[in-house]
N, C-alpha and C. Protein backbone atom coordinates (compact mmCIF):
# COMPACT_ATOMS: atom_id res chain seq x y z
N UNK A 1 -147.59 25.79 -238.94
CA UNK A 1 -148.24 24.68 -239.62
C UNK A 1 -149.51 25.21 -240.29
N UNK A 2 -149.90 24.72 -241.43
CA UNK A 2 -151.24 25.38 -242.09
C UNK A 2 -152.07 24.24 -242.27
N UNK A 3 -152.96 24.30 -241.63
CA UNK A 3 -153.61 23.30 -242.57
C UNK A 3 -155.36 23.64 -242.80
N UNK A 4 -156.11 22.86 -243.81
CA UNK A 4 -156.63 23.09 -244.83
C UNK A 4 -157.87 22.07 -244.72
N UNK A 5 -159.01 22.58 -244.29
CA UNK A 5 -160.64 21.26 -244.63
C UNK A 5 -161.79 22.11 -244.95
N UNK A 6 -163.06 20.91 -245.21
CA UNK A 6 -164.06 21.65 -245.65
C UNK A 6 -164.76 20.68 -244.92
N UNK A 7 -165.71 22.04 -244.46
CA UNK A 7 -167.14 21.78 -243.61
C UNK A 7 -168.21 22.34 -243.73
N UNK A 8 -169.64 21.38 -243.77
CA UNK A 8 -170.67 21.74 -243.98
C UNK A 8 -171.27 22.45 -242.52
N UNK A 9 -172.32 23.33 -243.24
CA UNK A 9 -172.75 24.13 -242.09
C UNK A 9 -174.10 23.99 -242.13
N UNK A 10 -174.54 23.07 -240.51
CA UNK A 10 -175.79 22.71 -240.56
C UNK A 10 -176.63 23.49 -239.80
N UNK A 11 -176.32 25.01 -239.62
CA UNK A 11 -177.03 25.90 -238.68
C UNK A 11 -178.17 26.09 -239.78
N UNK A 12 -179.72 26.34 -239.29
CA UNK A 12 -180.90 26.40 -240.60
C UNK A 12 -180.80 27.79 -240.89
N UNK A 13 -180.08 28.88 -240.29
CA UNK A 13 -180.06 30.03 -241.17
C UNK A 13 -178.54 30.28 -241.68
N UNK A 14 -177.55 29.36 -242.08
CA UNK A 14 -176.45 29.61 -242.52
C UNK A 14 -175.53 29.86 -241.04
N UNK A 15 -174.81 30.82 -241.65
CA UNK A 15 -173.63 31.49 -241.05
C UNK A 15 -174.11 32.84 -240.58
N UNK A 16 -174.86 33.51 -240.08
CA UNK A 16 -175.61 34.56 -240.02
C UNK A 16 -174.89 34.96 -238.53
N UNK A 17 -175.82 35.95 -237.47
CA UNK A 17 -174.51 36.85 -236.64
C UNK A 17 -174.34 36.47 -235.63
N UNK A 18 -175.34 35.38 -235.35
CA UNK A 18 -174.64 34.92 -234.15
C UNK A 18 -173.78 33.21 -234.10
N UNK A 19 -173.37 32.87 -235.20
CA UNK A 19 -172.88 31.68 -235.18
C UNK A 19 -170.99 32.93 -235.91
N UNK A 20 -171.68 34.23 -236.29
CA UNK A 20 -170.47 34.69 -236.80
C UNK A 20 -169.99 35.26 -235.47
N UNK A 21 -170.68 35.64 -234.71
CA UNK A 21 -170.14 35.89 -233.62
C UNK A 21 -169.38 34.73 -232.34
N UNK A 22 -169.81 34.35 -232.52
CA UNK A 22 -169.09 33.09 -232.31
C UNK A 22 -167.63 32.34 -232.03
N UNK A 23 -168.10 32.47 -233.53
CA UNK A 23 -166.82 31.97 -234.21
C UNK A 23 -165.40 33.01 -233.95
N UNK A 24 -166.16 34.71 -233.97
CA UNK A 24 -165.27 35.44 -233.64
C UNK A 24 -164.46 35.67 -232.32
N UNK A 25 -165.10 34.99 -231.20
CA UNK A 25 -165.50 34.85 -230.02
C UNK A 25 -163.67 34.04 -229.56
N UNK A 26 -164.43 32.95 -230.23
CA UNK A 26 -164.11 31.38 -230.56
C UNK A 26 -162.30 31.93 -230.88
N UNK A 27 -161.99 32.67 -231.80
CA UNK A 27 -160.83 33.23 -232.59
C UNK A 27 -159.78 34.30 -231.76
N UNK A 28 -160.65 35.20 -230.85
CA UNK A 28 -160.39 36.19 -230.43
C UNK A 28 -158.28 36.02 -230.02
N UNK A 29 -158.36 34.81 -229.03
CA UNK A 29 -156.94 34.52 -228.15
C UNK A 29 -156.15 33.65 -229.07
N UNK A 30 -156.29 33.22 -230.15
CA UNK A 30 -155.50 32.05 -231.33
C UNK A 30 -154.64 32.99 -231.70
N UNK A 31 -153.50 32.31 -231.79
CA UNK A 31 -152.18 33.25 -232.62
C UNK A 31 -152.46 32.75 -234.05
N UNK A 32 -153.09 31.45 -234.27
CA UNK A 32 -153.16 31.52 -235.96
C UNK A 32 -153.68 32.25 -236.63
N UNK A 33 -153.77 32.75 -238.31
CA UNK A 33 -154.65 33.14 -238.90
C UNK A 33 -155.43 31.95 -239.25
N UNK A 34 -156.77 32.97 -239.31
CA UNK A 34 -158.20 32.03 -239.96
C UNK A 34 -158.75 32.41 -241.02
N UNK A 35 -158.94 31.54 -242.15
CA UNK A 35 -159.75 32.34 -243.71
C UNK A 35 -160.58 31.37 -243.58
N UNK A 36 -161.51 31.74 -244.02
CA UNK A 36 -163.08 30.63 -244.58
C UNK A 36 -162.99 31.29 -246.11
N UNK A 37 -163.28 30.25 -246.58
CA UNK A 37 -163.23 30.43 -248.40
C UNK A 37 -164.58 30.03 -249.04
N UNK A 38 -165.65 30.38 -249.41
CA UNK A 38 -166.99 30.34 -249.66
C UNK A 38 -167.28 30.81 -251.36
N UNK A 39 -167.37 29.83 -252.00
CA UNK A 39 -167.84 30.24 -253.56
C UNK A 39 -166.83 31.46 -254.36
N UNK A 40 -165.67 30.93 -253.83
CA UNK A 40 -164.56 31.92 -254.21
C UNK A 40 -164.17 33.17 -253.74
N UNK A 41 -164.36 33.39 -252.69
CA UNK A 41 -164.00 34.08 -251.67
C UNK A 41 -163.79 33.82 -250.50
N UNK A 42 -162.33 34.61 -249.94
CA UNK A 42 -162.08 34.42 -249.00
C UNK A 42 -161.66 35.54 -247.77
N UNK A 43 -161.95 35.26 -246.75
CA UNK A 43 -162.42 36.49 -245.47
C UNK A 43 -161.66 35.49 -244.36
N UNK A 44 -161.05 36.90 -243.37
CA UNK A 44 -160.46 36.53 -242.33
C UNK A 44 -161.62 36.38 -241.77
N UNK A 45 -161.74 34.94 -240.66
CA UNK A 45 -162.09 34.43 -239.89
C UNK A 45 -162.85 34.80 -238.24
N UNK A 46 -161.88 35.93 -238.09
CA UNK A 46 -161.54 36.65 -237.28
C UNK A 46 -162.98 38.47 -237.01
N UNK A 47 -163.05 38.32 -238.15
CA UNK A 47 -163.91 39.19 -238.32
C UNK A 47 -165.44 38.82 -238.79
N UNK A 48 -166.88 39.54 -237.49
CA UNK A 48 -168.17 39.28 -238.24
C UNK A 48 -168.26 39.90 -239.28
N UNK A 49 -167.83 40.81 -240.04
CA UNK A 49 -168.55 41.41 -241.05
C UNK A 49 -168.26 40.53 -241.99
N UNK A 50 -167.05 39.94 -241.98
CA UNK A 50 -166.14 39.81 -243.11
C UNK A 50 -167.08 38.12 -243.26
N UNK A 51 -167.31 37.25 -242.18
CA UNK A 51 -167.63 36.21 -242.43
C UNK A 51 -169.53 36.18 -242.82
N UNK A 52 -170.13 37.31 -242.07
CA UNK A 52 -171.28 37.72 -242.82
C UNK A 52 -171.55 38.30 -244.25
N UNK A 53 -170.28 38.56 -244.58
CA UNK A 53 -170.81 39.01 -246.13
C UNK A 53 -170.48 37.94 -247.25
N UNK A 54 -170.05 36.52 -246.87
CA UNK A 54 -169.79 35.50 -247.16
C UNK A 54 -171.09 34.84 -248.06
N UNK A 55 -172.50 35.55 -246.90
CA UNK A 55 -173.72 34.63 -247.06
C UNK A 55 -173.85 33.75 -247.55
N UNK A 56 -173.07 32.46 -246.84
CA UNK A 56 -173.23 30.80 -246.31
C UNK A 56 -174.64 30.63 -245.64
N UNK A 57 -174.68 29.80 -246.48
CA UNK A 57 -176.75 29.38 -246.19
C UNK A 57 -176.12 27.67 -245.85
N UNK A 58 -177.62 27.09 -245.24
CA UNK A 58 -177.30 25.88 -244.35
C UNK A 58 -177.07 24.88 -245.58
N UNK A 59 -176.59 24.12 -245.27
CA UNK A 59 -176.07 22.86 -246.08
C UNK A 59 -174.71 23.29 -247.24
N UNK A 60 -174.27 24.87 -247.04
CA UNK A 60 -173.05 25.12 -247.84
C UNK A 60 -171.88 24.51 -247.25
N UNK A 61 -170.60 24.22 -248.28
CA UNK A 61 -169.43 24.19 -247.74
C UNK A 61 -168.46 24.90 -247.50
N UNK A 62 -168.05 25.37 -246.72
CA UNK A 62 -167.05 26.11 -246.33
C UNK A 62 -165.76 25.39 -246.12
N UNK A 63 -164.36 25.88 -246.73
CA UNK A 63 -162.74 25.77 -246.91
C UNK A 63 -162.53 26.46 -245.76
N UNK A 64 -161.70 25.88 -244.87
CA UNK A 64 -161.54 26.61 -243.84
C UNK A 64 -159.82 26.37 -243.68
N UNK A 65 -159.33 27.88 -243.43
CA UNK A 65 -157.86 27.30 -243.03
C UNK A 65 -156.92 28.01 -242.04
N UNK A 66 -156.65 27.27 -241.73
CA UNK A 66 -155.79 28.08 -240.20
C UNK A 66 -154.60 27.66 -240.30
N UNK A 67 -153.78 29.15 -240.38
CA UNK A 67 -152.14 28.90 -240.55
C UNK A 67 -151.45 29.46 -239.19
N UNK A 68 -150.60 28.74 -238.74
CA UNK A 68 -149.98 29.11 -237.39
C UNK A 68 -149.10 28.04 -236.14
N UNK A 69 -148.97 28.66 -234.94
CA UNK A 69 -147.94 27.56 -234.50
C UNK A 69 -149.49 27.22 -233.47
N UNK A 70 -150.42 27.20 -233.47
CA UNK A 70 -151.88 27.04 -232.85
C UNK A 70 -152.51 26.11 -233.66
N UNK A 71 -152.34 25.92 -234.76
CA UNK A 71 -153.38 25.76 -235.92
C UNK A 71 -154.02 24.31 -235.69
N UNK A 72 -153.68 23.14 -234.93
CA UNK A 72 -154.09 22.06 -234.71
C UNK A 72 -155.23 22.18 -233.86
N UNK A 73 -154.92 23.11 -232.67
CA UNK A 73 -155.87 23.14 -231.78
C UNK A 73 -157.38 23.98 -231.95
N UNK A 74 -156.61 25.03 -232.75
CA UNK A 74 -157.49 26.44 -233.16
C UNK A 74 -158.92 25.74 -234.15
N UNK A 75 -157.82 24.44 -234.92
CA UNK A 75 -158.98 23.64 -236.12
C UNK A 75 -159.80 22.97 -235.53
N UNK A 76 -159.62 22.52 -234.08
CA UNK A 76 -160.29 21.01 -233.11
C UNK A 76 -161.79 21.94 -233.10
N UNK A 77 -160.89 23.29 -232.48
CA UNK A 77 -161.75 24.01 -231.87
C UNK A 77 -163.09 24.60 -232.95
N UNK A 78 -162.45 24.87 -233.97
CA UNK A 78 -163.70 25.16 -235.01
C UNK A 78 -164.72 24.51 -235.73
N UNK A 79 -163.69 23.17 -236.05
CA UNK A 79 -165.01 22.16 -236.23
C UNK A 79 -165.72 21.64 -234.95
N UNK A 80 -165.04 21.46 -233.90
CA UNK A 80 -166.20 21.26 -233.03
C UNK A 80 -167.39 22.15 -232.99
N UNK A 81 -166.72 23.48 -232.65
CA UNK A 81 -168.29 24.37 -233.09
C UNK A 81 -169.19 24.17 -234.20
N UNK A 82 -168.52 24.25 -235.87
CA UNK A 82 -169.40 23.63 -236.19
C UNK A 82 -170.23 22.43 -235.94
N UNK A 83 -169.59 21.53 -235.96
CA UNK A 83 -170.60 20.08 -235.58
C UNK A 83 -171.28 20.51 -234.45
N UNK A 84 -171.16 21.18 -233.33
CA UNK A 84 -172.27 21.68 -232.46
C UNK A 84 -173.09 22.89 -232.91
N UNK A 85 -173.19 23.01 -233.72
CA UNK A 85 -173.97 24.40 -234.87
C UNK A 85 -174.02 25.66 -233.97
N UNK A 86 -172.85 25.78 -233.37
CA UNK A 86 -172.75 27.07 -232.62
C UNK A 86 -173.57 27.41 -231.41
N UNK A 87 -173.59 26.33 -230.76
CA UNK A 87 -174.89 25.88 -229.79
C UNK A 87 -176.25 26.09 -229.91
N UNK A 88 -176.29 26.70 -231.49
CA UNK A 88 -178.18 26.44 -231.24
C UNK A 88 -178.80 25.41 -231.58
């Protein structure tokens, strides 16, 4: 199943290494793939470098999409982090 949203990111320094770490954290055991798509680019999910060189600053939107037989849960799981801004 793939599916496909966009979310704002209300951390005050963006997406920077420890909300990318995180997220990578967050990704590690998911059988889906993950892309974040940012001002026309797009980076596996899965990786900090890849989602740090994105440089998503706070109030950007991020396309986020997770394709897989996980992908419902893998998505619960990511926007919840966002909406909890990665616990800081």
């Amino acid at each position: 199943m793939k599916l496909v949203t966009k979310v704002r990111v209300k951390n005050d320094l963006g997406l920077h290494t420890r909300p990318a770490t995180s997220i990578v954290k967050l990704l590690q055991h998911v059988k889906s793939d993950v892309l974040f798509t940012y001002k026309r680019e797009t980076v596996n999910a899965k990786s900090v470098l890849s989602i740090l060189m994105l440089a998503v600053h706070k109030n950007a939107t991020v396309q986020i999409t997770v394709d897989g037989d996980d992908a419902e849960d893998t998505m619960a799981k990511i926007l919840n982090a966002f909406e909890n801004k990665f616990g800081e």
